[in-house]
Protein backbone atom coordinates (compact mmCIF):
# COMPACT_ATOMS: atom_id res chain seq x y z
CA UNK A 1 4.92 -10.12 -3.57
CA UNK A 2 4.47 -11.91 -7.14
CA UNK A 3 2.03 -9.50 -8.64
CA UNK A 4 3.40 -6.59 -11.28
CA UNK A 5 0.08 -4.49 -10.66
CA UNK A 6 -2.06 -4.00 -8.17
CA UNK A 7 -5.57 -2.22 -8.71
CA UNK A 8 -7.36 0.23 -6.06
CA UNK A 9 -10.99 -0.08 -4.66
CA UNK A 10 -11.28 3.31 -3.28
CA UNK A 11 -8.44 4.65 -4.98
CA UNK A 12 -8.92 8.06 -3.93
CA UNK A 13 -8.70 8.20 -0.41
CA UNK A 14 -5.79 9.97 1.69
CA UNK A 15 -4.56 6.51 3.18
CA UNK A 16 -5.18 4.12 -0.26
CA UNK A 17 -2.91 7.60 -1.71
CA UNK A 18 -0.17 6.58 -0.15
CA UNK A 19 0.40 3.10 -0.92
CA UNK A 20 -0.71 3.72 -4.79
CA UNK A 21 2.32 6.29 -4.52
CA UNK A 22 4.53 3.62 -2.37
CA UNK A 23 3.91 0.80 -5.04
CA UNK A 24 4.82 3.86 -8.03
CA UNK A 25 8.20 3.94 -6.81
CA UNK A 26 8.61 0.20 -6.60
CA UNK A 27 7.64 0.19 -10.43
CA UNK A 28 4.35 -1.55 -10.02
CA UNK A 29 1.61 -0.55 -12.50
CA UNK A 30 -1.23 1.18 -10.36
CA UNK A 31 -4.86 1.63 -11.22
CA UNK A 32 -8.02 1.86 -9.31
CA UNK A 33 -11.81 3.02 -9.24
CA UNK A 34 -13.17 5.98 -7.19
CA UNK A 35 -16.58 7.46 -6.63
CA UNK A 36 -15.57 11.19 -7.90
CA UNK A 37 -12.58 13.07 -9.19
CA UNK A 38 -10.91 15.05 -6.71
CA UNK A 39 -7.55 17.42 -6.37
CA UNK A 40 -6.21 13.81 -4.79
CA UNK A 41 -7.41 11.84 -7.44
CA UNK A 42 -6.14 14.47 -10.04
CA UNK A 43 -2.78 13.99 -8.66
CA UNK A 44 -2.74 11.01 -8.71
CA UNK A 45 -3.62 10.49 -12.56
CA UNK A 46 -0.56 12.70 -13.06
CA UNK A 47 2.03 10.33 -11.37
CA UNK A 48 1.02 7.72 -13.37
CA UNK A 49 -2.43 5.92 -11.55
CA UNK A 50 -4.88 5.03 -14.29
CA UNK A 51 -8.10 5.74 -12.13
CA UNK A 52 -12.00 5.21 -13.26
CA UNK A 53 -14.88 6.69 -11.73
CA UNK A 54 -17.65 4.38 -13.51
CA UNK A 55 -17.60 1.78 -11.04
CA UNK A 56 -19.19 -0.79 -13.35
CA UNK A 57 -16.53 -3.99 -13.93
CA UNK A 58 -16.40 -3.14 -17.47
CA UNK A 59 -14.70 -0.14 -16.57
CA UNK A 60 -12.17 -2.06 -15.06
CA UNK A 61 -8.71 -1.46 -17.19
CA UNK A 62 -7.97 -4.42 -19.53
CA UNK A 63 -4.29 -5.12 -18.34
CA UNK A 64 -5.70 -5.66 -15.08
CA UNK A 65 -8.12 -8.46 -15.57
CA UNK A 66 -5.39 -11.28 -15.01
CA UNK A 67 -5.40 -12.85 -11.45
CA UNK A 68 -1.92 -13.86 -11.76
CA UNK A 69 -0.39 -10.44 -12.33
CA UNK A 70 -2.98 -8.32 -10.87
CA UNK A 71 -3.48 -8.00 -7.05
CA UNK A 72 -6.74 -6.07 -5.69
CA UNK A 73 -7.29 -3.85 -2.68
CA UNK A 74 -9.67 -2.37 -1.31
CA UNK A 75 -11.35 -0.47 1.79
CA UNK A 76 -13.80 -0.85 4.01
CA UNK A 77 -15.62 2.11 2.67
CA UNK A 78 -16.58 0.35 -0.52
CA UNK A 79 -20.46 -1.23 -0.57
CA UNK A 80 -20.33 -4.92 -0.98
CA UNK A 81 -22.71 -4.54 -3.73
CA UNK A 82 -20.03 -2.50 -5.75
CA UNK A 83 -20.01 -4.06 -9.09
CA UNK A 84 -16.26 -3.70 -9.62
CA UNK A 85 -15.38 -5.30 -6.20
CA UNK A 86 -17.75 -8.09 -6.97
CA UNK A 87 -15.68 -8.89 -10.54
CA UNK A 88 -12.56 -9.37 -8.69
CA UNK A 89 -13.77 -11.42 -6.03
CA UNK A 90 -15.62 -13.81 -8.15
CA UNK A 91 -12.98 -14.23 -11.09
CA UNK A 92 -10.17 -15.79 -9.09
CA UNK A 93 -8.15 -12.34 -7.65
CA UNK A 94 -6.42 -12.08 -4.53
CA UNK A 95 -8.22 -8.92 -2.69
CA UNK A 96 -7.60 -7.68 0.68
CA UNK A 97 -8.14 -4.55 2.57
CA UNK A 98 -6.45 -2.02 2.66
CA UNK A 99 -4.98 -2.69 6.38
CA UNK A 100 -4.10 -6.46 5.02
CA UNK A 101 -1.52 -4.79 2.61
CA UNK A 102 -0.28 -2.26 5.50
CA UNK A 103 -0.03 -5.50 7.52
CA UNK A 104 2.21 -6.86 4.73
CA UNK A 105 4.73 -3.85 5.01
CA UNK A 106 4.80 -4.28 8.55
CA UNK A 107 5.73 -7.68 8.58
CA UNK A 108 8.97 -6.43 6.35
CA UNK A 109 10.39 -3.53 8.24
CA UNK A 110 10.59 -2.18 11.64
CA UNK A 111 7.56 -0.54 12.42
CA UNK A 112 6.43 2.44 13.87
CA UNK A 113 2.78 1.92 14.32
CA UNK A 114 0.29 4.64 16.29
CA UNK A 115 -2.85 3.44 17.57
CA UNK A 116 -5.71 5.88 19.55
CA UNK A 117 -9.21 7.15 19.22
CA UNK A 118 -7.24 10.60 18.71
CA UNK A 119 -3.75 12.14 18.03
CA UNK A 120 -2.53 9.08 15.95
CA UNK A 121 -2.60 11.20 12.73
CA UNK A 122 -0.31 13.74 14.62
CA UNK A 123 1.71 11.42 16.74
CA UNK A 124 2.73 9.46 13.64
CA UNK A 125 3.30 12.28 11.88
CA UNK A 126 5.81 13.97 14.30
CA UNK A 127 7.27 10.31 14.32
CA UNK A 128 8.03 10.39 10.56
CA UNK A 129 9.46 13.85 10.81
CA UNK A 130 12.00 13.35 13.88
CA UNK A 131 13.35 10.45 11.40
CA UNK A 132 13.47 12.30 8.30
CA UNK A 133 15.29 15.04 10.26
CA UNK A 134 17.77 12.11 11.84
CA UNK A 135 18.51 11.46 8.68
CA UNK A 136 17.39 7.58 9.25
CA UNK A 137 14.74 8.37 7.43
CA UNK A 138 11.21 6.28 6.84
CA UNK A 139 8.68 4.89 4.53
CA UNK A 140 5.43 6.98 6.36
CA UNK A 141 1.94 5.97 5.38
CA UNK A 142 0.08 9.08 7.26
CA UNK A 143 -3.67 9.64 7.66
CA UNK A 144 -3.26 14.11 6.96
CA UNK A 145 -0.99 15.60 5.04
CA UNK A 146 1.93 16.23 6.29
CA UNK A 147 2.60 20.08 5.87
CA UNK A 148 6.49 20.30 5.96
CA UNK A 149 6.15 17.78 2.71
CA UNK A 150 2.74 18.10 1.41
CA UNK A 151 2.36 14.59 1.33
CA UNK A 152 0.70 12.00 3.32
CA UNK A 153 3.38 9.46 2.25
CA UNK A 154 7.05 9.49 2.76
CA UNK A 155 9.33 7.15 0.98
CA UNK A 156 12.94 6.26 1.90
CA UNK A 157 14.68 2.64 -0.51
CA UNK A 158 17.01 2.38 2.41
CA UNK A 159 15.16 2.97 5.71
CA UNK A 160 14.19 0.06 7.93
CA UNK A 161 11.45 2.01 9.49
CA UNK A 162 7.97 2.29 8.41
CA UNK A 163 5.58 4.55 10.88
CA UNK A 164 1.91 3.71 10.40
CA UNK A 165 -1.04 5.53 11.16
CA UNK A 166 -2.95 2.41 13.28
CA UNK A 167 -6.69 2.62 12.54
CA UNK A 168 -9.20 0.35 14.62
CA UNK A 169 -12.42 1.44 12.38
CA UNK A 170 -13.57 -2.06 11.38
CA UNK A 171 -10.93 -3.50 13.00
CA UNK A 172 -8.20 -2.64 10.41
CA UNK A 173 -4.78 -2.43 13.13
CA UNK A 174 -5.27 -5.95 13.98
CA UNK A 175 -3.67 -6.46 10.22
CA UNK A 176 -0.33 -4.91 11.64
CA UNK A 177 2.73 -6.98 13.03
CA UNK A 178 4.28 -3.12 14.99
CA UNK A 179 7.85 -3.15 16.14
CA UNK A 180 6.76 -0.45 18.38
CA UNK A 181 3.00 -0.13 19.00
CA UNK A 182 1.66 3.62 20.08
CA UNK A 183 -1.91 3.95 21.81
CA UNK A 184 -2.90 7.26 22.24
CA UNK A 185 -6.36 6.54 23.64
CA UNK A 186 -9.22 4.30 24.19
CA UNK A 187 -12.31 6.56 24.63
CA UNK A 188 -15.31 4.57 23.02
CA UNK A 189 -15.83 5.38 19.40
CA UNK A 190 -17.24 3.69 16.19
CA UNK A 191 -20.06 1.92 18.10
CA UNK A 192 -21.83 1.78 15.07
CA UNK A 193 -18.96 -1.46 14.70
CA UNK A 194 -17.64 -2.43 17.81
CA UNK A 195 -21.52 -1.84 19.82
CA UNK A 196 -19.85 -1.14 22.96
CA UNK A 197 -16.90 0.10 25.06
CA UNK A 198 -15.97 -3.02 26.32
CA UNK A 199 -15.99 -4.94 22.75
CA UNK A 200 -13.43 -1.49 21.62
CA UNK A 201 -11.45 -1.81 24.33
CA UNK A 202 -10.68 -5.39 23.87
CA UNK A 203 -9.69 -4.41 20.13
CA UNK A 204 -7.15 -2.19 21.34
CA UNK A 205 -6.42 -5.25 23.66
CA UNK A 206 -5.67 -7.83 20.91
CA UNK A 207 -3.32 -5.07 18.91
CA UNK A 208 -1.19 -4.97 21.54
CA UNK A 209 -0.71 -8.90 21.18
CA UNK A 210 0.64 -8.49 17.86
CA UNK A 211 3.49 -6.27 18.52
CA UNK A 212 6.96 -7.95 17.47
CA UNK A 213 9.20 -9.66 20.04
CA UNK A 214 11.80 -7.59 21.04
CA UNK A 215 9.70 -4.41 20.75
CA UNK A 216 7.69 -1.86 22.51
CA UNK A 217 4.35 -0.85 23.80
CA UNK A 218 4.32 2.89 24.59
CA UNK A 219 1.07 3.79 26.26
CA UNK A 220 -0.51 6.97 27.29
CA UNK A 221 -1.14 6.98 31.25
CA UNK A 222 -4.80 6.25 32.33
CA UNK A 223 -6.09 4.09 29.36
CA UNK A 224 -8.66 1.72 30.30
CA UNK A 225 -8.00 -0.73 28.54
CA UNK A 226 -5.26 -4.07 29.29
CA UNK A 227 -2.07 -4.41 27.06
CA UNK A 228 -1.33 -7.85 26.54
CA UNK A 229 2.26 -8.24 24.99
CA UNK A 230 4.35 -11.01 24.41
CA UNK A 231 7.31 -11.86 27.23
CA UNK A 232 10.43 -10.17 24.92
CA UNK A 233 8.05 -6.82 24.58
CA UNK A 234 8.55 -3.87 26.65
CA UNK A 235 5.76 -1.56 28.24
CA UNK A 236 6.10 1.87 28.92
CA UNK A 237 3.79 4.78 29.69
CA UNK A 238 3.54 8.12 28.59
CA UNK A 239 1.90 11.61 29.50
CA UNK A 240 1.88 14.90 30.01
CA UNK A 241 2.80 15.20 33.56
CA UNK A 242 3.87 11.77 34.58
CA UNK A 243 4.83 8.17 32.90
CA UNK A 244 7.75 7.23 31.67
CA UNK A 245 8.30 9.94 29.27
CA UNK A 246 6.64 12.94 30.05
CA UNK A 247 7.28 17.09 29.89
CA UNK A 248 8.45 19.05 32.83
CA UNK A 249 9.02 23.16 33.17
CA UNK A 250 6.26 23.84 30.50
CA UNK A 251 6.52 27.40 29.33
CA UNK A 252 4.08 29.58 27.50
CA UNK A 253 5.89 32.70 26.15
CA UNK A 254 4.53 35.03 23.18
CA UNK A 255 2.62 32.14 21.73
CA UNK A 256 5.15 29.45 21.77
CA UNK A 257 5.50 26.49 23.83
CA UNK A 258 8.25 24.86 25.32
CA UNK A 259 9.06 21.47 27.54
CA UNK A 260 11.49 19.67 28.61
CA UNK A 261 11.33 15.62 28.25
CA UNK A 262 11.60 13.50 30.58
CA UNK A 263 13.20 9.94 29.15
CA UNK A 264 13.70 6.74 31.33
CA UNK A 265 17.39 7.40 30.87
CA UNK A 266 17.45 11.53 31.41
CA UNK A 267 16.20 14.70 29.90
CA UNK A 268 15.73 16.24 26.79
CA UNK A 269 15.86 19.61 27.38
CA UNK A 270 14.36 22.75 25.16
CA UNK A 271 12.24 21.53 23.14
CA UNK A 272 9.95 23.86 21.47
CA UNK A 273 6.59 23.03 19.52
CA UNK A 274 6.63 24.72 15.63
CA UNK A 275 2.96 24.12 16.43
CA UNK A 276 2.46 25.55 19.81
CA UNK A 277 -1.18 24.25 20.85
CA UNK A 278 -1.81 22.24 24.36
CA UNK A 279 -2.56 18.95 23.39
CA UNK A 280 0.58 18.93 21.42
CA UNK A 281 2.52 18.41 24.18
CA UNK A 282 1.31 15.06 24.50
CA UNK A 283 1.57 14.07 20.68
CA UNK A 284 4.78 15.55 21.33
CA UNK A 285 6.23 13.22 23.96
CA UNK A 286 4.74 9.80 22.47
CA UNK A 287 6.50 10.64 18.95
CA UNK A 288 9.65 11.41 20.93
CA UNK A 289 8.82 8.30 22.81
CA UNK A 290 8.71 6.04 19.78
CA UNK A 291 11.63 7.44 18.09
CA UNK A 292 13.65 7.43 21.21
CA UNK A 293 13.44 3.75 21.34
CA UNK A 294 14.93 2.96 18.26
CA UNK A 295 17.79 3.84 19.66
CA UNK A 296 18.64 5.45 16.09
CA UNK A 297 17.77 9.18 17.21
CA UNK A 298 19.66 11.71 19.27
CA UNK A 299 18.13 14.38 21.33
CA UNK A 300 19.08 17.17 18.82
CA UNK A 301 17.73 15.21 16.22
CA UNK A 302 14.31 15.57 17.96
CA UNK A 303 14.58 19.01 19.50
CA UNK A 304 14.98 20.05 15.48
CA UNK A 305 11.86 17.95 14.48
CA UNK A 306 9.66 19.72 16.86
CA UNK A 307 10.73 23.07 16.38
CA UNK A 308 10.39 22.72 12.52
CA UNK A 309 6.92 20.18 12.66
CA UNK A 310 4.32 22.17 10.74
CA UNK A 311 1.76 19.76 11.42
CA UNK A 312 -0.56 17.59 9.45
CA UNK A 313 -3.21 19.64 7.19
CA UNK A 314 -6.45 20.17 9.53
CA UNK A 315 -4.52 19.32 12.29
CA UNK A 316 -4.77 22.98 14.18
CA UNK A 317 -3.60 24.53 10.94
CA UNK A 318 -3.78 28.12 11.07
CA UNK A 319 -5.16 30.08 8.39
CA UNK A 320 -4.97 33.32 9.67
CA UNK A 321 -2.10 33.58 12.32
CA UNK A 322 -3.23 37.00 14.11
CA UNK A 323 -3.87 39.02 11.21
CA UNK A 324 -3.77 43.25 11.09
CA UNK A 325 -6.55 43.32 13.56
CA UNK A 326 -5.41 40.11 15.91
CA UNK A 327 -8.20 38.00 14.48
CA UNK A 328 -6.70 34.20 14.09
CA UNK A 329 -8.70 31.69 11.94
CA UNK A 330 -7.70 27.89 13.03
CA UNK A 331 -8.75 24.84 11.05
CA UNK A 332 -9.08 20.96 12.92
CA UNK A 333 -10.54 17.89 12.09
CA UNK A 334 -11.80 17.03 15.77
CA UNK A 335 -15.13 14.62 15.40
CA UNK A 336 -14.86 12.78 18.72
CA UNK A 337 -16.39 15.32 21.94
CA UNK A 338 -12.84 14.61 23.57
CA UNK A 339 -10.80 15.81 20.62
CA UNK A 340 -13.35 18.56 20.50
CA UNK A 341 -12.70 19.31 24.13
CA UNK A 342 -9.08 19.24 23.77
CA UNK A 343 -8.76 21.76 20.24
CA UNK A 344 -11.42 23.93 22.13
CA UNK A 345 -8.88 23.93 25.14
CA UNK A 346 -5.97 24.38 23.37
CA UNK A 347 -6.56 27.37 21.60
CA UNK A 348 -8.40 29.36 25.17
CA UNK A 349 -4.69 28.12 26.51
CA UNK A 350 -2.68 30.04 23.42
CA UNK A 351 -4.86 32.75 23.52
CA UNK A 352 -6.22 33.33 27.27
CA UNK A 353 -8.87 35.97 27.31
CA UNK A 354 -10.17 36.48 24.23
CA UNK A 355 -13.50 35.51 22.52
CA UNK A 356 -13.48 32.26 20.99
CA UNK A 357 -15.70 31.29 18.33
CA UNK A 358 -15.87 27.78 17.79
CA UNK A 359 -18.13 26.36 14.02
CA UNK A 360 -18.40 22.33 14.36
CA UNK A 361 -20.21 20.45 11.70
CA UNK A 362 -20.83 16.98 13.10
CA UNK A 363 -19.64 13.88 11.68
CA UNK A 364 -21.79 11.30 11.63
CA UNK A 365 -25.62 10.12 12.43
CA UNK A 366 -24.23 7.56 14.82
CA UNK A 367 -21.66 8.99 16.30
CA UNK A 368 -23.82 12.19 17.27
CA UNK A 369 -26.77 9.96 18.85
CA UNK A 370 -23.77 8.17 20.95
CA UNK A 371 -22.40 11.48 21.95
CA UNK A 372 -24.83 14.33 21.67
CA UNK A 373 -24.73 15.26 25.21
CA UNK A 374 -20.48 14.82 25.86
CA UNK A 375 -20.19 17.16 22.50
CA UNK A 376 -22.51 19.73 23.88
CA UNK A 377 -20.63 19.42 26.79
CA UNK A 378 -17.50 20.26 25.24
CA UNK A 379 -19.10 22.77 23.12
CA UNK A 380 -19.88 25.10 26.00
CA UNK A 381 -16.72 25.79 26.91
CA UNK A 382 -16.48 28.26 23.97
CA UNK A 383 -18.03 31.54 23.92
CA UNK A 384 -20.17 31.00 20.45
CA UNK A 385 -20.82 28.25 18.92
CA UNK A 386 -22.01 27.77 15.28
CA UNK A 387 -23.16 24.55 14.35
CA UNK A 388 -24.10 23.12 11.58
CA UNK A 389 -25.98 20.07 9.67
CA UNK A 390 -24.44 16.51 10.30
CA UNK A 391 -21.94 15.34 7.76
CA UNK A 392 -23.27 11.66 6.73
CA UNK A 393 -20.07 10.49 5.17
CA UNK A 394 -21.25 6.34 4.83
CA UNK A 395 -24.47 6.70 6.51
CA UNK A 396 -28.00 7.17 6.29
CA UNK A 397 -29.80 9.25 8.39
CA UNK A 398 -31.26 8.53 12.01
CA UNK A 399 -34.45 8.98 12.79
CA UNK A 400 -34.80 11.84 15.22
CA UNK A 401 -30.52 12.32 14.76
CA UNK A 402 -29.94 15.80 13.95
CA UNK A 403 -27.34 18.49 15.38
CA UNK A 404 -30.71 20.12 17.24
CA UNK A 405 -30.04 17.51 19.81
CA UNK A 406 -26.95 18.75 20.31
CA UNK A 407 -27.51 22.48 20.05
CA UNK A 408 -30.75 22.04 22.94
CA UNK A 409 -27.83 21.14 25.39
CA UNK A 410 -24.95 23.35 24.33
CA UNK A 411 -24.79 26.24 28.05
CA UNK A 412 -22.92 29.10 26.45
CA UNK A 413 -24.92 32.17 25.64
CA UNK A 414 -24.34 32.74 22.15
CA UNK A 415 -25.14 29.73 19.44
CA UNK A 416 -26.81 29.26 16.31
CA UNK A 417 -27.77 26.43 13.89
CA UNK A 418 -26.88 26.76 10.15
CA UNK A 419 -26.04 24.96 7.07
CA UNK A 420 -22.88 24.93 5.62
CA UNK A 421 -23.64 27.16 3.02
CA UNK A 422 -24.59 30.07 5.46
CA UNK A 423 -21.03 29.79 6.97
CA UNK A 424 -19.47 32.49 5.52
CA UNK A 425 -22.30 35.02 5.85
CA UNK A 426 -22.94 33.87 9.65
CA UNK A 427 -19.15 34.28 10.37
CA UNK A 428 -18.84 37.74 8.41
CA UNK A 429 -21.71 39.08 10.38
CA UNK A 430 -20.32 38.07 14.06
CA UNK A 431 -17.49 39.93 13.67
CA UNK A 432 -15.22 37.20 15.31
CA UNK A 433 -11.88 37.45 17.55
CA UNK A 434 -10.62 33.98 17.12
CA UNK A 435 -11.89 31.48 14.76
CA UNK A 436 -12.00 27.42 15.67
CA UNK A 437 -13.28 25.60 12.74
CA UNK A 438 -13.94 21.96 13.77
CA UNK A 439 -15.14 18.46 11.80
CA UNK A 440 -14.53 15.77 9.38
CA UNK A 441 -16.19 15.89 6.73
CA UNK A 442 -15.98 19.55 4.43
CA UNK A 443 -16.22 22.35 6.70
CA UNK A 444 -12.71 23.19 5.32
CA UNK A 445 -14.25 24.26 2.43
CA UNK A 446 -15.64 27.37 3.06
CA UNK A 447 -11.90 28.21 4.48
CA UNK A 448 -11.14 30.28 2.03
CA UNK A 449 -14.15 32.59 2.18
CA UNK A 450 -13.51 32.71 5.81
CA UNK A 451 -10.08 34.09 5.35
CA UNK A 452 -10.73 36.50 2.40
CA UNK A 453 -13.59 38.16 4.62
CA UNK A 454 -11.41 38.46 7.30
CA UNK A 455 -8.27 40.29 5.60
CA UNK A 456 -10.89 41.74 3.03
CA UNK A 457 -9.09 39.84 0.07
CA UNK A 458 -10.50 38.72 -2.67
């Protein structure tokens, strides 16, 4: 790369993080632009990242206006009206997305790269963990932050590995050159870009194509969709109860879970989940899968990585684990109806019998038109349900789009409509058992409330 800086469209968000912090520590000068400060962006400033939030291009930071020196990125996220964007692009700058310089890193290093409507941020993150505990260590460029490091990023100057959190909104994965390709899943999402299943299936399709030769496609069982990999490329499945890798004698004991693996070449036996939900099982044996393969991890290394894996923040992060009365308050960023299915049965499955309370802001005009009926669906299968106002994130509002259409459908007995705001209050006065918070967008914000009414804290 013959650039000394590199400058940030969209500086502030979790994935565009990491790379400003991976560039840092290669001594590259790092600025950018973002819409509003946040804790992120905060940190950020403090490592060294000279970020604006006037987005006009005179706010742009004078040692960054030379083309030869200066390299721009940016994400998809950005308007293409955005006045800072639009300086760079007509004044002779090389700018790419932010996938385009993932793609780049790829291309240098043996890559660990998870792909899937859902579980790639916790796949990928139990990935990076198994080989920071193997001491091989990685370069990690996570969508959450990872808990056991409080960072999204991981760097390692000696590692060979990178492990890449794949994402196929607008395409971006098809960037990435993976020595070992992960898909996770393939149920339909983002038709607001791809229009329909078929057209997002064939994405997932034509990532599979770009995996290195000599390397791997590990797939879950069931997907839909057709891998086409190269003839020096390797395809192997993956599941819970069957594929190549799967778990076998599944125990649930005192709220822990544990599995043996099942590996094309013997079994892994023991290994227990330091977070002990259902669908972790599965996250659990495609990370072990991936790592496996390298060839550069030993089956101690990963029983240790999954005993000690705290999990990704908002990735069924507890916030009250069973407190002085038994109440439990758990936190996850499910905003497809199947990941919304799957936290929902996770936590009925850790704690059978009790009442479960389940508050879901949707994410999303689109995405709740597209599935209004398969997240009622999953809905119902908790006891009550609060839900509350769409989060727009990039969009506009719908015409006729609001959570009502999913509420009108949702079968259990007990559930209410409310706005954010009202959270706390609407929580307080239900007198929960256990607590599933679910979305994308800021629901996580009235955590904290939640969890000081429930302990009576201040």
């Amino acid at each position: 790369m013959n650039y000394d800086k590199i400058y940030f469209v969209g500086a502030g968000g979790i994935g565009m993080a990491a790379l400003e912090r991976y560039f840092l520590a290669r001594g590259m000068r790092v600025a950018g632009y973002d819409r509003t400060a946040t804790a992120l962006t905060d940190a950020l400033q403090a490592e060294g990242v000279d970020i604006t939030f006037d987005e006009s291009a005179e706010a742009i930071n004078p040692d960054f206006r030379d083309p030869e020196s200066t390299m721009v990125v940016y994400t998809p996220a950005i308007p293409a009206d955005h006045p800072g964007l639009n300086y760079f692009l007509n004044n002779g700058f090389k700018v790419i997305k932010r996938a385009a310089l993932l793609g780049e890193i790829t291309r240098s290093s043996r890559s660990l790269c998870f792909a899937g409507t859902h579980g790639k941020t916790t796949t990928s993150s139990m990935a990076a963990h198994i080989l920071t505990t193997a001491r091989v260590k990685c370069n990690a460029f996570l969508g959450g932050v990872l808990r056991n490091y409080n960072s999204n990023y991981l760097l390692s100057a000696t590692s060979p590995y990178s492990v890449i959190e794949a994402d196929e909104f607008d395409r971006s994965f098809h960037h990435l050159n993976p020595y070992i390709a992960v898909v996770t899943a393939t149920d339909p999402d983002h038709l607001d870009i791809y229009g329909t299943e078929e057209a997002y299936l064939e994405a997932f399709t034509k990532f599979t194509t770009l995996i290195q030769p000599g390397g791997a496609l590990v797939m879950h069982t069931g997907l839909k969709f057709r891998p086409e990999v190269g003839p020096d490329v390797k395809i192997y499945t993956y599941g819970r109860d069957h594929g190549d890798f799967h778990a076998a004698n599944i125990s649930y004991e005192n709220a822990t879970i544990t599995f043996d693996l099942i590996t094309p070449k013997g079994i892994i036996a023991g290994i227990e989940l330091g977070v002990p939900v259902d669908i972790n099982i599965d996250n659990a044996v495609a990370a072990a899968a991936a790592t496996w393969l390298t060839g550069d991890v030993t089956s101690d290394d990963i029983r240790l990585a999954m005993s000690t894996f705290k999990g990704a923040k908002r990735r069924f992060e507890f916030h009250l684990k069973e407190g002085a009365d038994g109440r439990a308050i758990i936190d996850d960023y499910a905003h497809h109806p199947d990941e919304v299915k799957a936290a929902i049965s996770s936590i009925k499955a850790l704690y059978p019998g009790r009442h479960l309370t389940v508050a879901f802001q949707p994410h999303l005009y689109s995405r709740t038109r597209d599935f209004a009926h398969e997240f009622a669906e999953a809905l119902s299968m908790a006891d009550t349900v609060v839900l509350l106002d769409i989060y727009p994130a990039r969009e506009l509002p719908i015409p006729g789009v609001t959570s009502q259409i999913i509420l009108d459908e949702i079968k259990c007995a007990k559930k209410l409509l409310i706005s954010l705001d009202e959270l706390p209050q609407t929580i307080k006065n239900l007198n929960f058992d256990i607590l599933l918070t679910l979305g994308a967008g800021n629901i996580d914000s009235s955590l904290p409330q939640l969890v000081a009414d429930a302990t009576g804290s201040k």
